[in-house]
PDB file of N, CA and C in Angstrom:
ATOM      1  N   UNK A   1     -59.673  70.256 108.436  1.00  0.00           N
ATOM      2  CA  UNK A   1     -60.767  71.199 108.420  1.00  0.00           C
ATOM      3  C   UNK A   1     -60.673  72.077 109.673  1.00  0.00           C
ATOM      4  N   UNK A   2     -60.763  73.415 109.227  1.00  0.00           N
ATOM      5  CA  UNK A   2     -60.645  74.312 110.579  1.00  0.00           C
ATOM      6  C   UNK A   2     -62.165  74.518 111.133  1.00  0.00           C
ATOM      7  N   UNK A   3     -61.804  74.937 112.544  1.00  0.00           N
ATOM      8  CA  UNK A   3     -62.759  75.267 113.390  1.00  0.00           C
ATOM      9  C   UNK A   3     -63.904  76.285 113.225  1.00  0.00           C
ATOM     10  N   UNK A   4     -64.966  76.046 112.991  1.00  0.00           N
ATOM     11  CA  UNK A   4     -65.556  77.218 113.079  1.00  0.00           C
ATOM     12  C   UNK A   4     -66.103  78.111 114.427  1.00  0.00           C
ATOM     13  N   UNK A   5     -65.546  79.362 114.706  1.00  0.00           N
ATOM     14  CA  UNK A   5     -66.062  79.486 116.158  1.00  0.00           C
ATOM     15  C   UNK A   5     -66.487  80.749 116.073  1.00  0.00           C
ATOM     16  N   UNK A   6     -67.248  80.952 117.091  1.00  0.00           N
ATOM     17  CA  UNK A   6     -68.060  82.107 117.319  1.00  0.00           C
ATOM     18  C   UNK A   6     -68.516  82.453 118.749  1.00  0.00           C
ATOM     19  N   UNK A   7     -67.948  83.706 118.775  1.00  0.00           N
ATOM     20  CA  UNK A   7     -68.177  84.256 120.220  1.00  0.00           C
ATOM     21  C   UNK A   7     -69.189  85.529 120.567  1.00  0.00           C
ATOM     22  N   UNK A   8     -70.239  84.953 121.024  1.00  0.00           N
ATOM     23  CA  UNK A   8     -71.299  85.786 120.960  1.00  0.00           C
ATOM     24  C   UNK A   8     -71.832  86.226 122.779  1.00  0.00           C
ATOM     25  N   UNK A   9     -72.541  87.448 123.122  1.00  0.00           N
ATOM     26  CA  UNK A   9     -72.939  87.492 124.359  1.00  0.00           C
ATOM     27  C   UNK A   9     -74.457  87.638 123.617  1.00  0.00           C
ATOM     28  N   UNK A  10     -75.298  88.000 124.607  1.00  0.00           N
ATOM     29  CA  UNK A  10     -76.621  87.990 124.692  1.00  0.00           C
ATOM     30  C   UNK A  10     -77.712  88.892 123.402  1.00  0.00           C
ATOM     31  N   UNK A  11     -76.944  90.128 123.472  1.00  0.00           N
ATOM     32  CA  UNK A  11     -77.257  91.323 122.064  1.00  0.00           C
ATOM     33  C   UNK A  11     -76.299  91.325 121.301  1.00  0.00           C
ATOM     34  N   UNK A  12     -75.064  90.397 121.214  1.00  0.00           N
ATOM     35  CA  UNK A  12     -74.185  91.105 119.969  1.00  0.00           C
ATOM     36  C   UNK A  12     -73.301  89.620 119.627  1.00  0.00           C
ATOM     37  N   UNK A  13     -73.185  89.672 118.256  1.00  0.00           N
ATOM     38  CA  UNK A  13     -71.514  88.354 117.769  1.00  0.00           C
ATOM     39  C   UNK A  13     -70.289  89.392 118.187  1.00  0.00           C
ATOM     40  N   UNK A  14     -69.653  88.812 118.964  1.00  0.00           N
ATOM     41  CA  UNK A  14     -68.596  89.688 119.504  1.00  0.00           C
ATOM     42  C   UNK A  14     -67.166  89.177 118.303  1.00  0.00           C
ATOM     43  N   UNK A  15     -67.254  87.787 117.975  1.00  0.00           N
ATOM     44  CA  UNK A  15     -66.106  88.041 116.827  1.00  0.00           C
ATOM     45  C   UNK A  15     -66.308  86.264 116.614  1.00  0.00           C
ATOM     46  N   UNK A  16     -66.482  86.048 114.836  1.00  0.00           N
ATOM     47  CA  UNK A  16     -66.457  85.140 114.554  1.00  0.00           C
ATOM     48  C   UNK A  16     -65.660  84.769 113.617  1.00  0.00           C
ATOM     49  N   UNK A  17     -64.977  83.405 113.179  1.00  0.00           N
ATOM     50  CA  UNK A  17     -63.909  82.896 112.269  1.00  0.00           C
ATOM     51  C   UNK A  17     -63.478  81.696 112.191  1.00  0.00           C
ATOM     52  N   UNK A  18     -62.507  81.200 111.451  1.00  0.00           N
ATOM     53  CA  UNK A  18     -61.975  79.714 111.138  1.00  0.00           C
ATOM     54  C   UNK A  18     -60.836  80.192 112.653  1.00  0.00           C
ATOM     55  N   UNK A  19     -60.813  78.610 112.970  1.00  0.00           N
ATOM     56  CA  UNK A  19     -59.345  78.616 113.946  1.00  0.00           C
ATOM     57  C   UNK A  19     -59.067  77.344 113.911  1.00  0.00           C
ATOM     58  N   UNK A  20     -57.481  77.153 114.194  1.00  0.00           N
ATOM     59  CA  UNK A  20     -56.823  76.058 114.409  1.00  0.00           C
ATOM     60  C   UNK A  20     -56.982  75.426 115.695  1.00  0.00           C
ATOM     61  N   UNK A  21     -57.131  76.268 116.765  1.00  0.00           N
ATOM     62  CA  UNK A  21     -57.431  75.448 118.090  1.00  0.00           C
ATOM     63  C   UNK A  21     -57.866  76.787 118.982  1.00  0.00           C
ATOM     64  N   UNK A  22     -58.975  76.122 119.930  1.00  0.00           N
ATOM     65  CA  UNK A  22     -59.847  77.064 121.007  1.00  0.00           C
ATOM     66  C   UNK A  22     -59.146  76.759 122.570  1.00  0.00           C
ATOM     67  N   UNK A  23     -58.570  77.357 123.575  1.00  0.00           N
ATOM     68  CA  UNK A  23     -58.417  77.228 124.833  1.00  0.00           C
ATOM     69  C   UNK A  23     -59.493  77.860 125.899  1.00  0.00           C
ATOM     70  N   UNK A  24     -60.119  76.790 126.380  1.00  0.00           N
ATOM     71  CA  UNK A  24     -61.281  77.675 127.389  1.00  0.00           C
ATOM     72  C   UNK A  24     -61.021  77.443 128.994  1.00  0.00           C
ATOM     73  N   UNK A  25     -61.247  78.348 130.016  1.00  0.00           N
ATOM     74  CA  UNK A  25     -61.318  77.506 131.178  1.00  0.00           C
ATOM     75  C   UNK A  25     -62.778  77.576 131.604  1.00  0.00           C
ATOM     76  N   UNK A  26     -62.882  76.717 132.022  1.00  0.00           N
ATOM     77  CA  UNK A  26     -64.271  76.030 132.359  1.00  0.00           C
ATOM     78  C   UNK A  26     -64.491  75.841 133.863  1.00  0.00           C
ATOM     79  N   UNK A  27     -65.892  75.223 134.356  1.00  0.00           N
ATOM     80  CA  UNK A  27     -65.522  74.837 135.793  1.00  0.00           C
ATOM     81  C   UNK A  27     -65.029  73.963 136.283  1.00  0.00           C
ATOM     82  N   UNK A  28     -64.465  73.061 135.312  1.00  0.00           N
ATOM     83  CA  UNK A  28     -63.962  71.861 135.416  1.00  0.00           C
ATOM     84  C   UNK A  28     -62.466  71.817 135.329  1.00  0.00           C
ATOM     85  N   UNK A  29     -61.835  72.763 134.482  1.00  0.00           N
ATOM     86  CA  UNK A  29     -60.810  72.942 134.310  1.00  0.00           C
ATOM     87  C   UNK A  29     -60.266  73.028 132.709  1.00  0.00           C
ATOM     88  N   UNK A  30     -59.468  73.696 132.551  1.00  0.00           N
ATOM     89  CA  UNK A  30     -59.250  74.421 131.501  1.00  0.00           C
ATOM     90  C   UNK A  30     -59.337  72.917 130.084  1.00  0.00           C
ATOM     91  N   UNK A  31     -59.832  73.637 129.056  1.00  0.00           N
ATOM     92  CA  UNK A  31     -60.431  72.825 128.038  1.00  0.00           C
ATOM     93  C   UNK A  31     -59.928  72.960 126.338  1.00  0.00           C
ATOM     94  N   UNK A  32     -58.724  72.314 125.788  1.00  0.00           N
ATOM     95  CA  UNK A  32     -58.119  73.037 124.951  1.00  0.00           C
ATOM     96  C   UNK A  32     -59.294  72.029 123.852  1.00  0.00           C
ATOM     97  N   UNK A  33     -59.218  72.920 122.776  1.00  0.00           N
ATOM     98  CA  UNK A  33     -60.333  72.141 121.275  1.00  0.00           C
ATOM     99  C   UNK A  33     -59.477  72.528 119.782  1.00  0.00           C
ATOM    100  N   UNK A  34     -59.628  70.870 119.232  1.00  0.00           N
ATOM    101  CA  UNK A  34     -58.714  70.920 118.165  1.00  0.00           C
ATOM    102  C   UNK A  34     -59.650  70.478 117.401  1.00  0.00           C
ATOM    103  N   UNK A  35     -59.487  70.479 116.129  1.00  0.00           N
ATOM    104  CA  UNK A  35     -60.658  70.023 115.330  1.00  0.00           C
ATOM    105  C   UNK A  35     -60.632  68.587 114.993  1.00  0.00           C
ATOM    106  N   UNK A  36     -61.968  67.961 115.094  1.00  0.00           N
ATOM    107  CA  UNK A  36     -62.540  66.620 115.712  1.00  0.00           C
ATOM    108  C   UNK A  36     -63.002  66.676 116.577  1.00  0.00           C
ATOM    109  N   UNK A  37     -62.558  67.286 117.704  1.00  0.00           N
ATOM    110  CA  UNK A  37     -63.280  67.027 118.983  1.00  0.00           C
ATOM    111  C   UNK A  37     -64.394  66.269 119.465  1.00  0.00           C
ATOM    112  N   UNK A  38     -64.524  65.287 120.284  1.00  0.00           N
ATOM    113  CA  UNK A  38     -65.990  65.062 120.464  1.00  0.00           C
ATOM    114  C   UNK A  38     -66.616  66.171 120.891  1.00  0.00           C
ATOM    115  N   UNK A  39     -68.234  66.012 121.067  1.00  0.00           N
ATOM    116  CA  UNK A  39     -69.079  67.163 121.509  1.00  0.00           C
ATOM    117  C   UNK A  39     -69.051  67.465 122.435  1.00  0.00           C
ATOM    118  N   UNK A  40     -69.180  68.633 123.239  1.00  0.00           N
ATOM    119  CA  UNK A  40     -68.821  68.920 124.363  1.00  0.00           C
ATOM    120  C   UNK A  40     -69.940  70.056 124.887  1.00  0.00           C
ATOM    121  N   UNK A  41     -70.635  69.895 125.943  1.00  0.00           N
ATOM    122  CA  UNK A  41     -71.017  71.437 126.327  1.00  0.00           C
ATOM    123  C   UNK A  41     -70.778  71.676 127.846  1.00  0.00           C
ATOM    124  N   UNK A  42     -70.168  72.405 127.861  1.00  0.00           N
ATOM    125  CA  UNK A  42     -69.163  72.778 129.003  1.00  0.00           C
ATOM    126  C   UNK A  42     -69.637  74.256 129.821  1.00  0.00           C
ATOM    127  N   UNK A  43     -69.768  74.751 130.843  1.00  0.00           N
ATOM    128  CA  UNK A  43     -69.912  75.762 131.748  1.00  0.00           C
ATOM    129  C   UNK A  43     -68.704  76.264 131.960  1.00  0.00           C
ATOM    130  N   UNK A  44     -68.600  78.188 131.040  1.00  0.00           N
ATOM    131  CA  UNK A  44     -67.407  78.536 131.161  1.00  0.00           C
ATOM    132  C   UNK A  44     -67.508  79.218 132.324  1.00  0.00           C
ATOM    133  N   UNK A  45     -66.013  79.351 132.882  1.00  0.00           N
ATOM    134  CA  UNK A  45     -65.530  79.877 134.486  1.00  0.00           C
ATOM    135  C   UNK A  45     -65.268  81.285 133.570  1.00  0.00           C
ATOM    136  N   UNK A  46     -65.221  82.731 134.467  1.00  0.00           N
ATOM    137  CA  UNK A  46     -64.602  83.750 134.296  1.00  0.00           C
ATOM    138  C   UNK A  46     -63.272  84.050 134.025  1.00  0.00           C
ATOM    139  N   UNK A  47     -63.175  84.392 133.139  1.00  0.00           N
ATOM    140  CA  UNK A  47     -61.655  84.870 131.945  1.00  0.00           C
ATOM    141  C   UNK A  47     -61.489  84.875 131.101  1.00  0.00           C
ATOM    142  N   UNK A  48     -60.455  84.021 130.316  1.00  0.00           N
ATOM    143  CA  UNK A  48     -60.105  84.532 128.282  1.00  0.00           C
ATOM    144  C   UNK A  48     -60.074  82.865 128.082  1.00  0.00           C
ATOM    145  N   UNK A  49     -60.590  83.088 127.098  1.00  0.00           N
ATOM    146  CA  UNK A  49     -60.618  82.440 125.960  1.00  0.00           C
ATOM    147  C   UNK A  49     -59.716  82.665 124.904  1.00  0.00           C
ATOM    148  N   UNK A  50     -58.801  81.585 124.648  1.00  0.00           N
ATOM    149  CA  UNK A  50     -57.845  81.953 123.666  1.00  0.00           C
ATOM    150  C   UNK A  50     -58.308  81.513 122.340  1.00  0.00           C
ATOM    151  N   UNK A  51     -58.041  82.327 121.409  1.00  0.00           N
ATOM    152  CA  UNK A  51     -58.575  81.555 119.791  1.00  0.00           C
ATOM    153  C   UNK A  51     -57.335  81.779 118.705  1.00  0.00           C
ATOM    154  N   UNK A  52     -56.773  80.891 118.612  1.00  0.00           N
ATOM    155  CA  UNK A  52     -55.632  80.921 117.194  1.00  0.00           C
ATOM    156  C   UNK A  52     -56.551  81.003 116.105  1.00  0.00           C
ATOM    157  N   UNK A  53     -56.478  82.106 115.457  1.00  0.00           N
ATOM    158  CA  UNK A  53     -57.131  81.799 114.052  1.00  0.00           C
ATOM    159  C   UNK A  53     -55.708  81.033 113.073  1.00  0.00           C
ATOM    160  N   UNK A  54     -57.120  80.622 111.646  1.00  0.00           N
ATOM    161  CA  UNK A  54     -56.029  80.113 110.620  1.00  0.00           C
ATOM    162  C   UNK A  54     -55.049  80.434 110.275  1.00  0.00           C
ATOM    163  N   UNK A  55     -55.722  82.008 109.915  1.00  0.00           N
ATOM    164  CA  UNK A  55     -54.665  82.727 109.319  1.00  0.00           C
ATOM    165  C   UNK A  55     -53.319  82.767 109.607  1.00  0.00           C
ATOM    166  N   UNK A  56     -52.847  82.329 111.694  1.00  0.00           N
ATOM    167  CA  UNK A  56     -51.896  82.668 111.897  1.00  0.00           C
ATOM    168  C   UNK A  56     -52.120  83.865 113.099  1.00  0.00           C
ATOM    169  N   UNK A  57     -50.506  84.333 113.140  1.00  0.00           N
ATOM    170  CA  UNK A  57     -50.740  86.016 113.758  1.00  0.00           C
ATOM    171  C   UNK A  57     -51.174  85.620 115.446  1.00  0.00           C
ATOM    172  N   UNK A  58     -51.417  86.427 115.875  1.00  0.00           N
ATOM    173  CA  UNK A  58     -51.629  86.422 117.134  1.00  0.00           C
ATOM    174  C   UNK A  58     -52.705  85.914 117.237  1.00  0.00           C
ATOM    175  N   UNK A  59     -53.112  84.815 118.483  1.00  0.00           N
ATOM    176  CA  UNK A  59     -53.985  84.786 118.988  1.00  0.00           C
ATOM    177  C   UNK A  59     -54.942  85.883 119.790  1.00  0.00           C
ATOM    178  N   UNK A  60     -56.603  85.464 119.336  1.00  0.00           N
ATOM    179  CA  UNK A  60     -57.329  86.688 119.506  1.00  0.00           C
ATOM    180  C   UNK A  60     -57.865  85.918 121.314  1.00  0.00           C
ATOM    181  N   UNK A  61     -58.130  87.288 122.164  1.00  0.00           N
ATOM    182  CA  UNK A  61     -58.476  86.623 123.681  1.00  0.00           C
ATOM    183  C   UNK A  61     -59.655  87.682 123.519  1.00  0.00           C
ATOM    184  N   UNK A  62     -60.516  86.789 123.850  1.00  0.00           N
ATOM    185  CA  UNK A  62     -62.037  86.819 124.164  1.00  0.00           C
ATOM    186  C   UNK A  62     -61.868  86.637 125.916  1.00  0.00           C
ATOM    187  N   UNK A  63     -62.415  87.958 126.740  1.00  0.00           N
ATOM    188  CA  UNK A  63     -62.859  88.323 128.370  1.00  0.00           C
ATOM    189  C   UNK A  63     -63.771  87.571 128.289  1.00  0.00           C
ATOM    190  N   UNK A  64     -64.382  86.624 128.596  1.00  0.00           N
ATOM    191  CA  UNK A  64     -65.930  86.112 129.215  1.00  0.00           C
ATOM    192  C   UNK A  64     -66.182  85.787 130.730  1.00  0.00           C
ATOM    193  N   UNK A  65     -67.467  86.480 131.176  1.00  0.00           N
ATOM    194  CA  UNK A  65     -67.873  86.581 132.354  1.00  0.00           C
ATOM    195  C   UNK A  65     -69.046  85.690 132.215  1.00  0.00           C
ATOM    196  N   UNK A  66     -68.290  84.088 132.469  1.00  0.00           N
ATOM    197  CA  UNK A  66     -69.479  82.722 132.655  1.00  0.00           C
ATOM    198  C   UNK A  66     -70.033  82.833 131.666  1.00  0.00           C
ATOM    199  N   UNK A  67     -71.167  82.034 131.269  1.00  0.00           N
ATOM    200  CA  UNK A  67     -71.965  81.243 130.235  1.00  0.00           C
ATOM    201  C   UNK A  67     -71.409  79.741 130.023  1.00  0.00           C
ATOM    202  N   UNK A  68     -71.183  79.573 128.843  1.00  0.00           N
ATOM    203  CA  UNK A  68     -71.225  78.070 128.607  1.00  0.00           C
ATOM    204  C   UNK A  68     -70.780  78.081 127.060  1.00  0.00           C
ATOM    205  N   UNK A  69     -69.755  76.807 126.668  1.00  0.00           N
ATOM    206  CA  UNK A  69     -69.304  76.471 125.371  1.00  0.00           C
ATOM    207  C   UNK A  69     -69.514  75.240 124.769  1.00  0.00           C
ATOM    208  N   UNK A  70     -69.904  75.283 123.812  1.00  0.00           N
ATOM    209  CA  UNK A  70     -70.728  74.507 123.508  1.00  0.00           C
ATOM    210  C   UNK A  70     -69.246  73.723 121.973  1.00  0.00           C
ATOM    211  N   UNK A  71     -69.321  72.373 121.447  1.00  0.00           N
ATOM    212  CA  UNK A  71     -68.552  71.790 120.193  1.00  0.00           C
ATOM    213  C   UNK A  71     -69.443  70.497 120.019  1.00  0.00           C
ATOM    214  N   UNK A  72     -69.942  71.186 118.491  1.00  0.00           N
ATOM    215  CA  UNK A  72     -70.209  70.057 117.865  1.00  0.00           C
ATOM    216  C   UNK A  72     -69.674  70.012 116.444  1.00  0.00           C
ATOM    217  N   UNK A  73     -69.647  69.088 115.951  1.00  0.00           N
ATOM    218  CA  UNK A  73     -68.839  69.023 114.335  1.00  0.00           C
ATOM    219  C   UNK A  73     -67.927  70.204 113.803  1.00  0.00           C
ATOM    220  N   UNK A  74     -66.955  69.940 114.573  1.00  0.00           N
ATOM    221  CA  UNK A  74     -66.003  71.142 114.636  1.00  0.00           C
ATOM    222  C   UNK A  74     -66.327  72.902 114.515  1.00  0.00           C
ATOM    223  N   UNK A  75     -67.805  72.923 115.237  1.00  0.00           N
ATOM    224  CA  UNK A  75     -67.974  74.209 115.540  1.00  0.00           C
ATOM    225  C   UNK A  75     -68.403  74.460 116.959  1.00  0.00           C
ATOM    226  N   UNK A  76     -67.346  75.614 117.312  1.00  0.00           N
ATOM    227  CA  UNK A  76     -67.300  76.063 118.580  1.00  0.00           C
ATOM    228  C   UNK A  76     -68.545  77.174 118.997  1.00  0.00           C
ATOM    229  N   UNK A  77     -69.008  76.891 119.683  1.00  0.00           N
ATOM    230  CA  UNK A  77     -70.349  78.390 119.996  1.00  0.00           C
ATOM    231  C   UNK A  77     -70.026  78.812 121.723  1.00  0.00           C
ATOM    232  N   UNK A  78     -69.527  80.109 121.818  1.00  0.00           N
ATOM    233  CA  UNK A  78     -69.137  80.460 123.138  1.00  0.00           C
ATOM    234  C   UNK A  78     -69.923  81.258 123.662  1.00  0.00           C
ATOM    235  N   UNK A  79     -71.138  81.562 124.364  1.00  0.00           N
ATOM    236  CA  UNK A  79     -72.260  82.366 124.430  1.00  0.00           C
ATOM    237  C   UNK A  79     -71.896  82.341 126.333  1.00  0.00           C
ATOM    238  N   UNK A  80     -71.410  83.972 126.559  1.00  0.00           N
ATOM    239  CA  UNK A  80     -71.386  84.235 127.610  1.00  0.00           C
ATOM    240  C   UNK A  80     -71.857  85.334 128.352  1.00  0.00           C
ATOM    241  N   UNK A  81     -72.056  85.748 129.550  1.00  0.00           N
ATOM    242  CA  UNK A  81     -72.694  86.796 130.076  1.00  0.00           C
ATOM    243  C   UNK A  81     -72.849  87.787 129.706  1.00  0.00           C
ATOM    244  N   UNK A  82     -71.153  88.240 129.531  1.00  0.00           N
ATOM    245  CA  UNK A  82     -70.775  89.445 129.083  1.00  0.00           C
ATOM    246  C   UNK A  82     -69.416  89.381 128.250  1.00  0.00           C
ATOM    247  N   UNK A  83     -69.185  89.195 127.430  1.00  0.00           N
ATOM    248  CA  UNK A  83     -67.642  89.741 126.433  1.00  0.00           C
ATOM    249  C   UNK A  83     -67.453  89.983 125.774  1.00  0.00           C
ATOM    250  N   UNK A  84     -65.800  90.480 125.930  1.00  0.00           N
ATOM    251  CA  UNK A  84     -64.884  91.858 125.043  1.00  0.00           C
ATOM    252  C   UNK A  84     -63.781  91.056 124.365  1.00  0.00           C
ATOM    253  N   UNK A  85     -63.804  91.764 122.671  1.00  0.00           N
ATOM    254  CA  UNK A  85     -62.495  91.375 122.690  1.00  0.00           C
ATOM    255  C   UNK A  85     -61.524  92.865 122.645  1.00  0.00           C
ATOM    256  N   UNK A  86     -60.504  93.020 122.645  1.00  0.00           N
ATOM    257  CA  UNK A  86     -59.923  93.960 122.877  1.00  0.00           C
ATOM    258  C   UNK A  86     -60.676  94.607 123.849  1.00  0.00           C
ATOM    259  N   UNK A  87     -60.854  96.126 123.518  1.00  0.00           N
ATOM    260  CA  UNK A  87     -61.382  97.214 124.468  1.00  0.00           C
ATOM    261  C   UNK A  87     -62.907  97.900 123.944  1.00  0.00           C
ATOM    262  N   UNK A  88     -63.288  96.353 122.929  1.00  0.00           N
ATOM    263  CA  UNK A  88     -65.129  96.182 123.202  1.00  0.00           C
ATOM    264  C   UNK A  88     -65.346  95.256 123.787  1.00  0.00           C
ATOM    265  N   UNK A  89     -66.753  96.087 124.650  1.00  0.00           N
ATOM    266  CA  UNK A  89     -67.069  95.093 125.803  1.00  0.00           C
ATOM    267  C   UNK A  89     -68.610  94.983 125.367  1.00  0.00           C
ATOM    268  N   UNK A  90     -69.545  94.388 125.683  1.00  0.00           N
ATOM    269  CA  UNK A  90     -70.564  93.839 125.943  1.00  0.00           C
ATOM    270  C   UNK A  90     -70.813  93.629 127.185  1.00  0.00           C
ATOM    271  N   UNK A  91     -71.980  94.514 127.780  1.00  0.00           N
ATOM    272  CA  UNK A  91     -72.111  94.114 129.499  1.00  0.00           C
ATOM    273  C   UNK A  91     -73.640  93.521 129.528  1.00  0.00           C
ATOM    274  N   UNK A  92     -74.059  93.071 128.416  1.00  0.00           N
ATOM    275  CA  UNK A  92     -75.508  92.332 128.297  1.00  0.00           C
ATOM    276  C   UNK A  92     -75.477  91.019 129.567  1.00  0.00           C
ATOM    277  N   UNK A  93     -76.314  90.861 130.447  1.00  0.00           N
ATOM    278  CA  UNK A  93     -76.650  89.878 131.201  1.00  0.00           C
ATOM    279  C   UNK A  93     -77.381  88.672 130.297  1.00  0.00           C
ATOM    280  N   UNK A  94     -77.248  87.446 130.356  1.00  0.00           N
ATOM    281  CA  UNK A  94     -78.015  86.505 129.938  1.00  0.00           C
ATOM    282  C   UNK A  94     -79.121  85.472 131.179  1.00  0.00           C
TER     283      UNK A  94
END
């Protein structure tokens, strides 16, 4: 069963989908998620977020400036300050 994840900032879903595995760095240190995972809610550090979707193809990188990631029953919820994927950005404060 694939991942369901979703990357949202404060006013907007910045990009949601199935994925095979999530890479986050955190303040703890970088946090890879495969599906099963136990639950996790984690305080993300500033940078990318990597997301393999199912489909394949390139991995999509999500900019996040802090917030926090959250896994429960193989769904990922990434709710951060501010982020872009590509060259949309979101500069909403939370």
């Amino acid at each position: 069963m694939p991942l369901q994840v979703e990357v949202v900032s404060a006013d907007q879903r910045v990009w949601s989908g199935e994925a095979s595995m999530v890479v986050a760095r955190t303040v703890e240190g970088e946090l890879g998620v495969l599906p099963g995972h136990t639950p996790v809610l984690a305080v993300l550090a500033d940078g990318d977020v990597s997301i393999r979707p199912v489909s394949g193809g390139e991995p999509v990188t999500a900019s996040c400036d802090g917030g926090f990631l959250s896994i429960e029953h193989d769904r990922v919820m990434i709710v951060s300050d501010s982020a872009s994927i590509g060259s949309e950005r979101s500069a909403t404060s939370i």
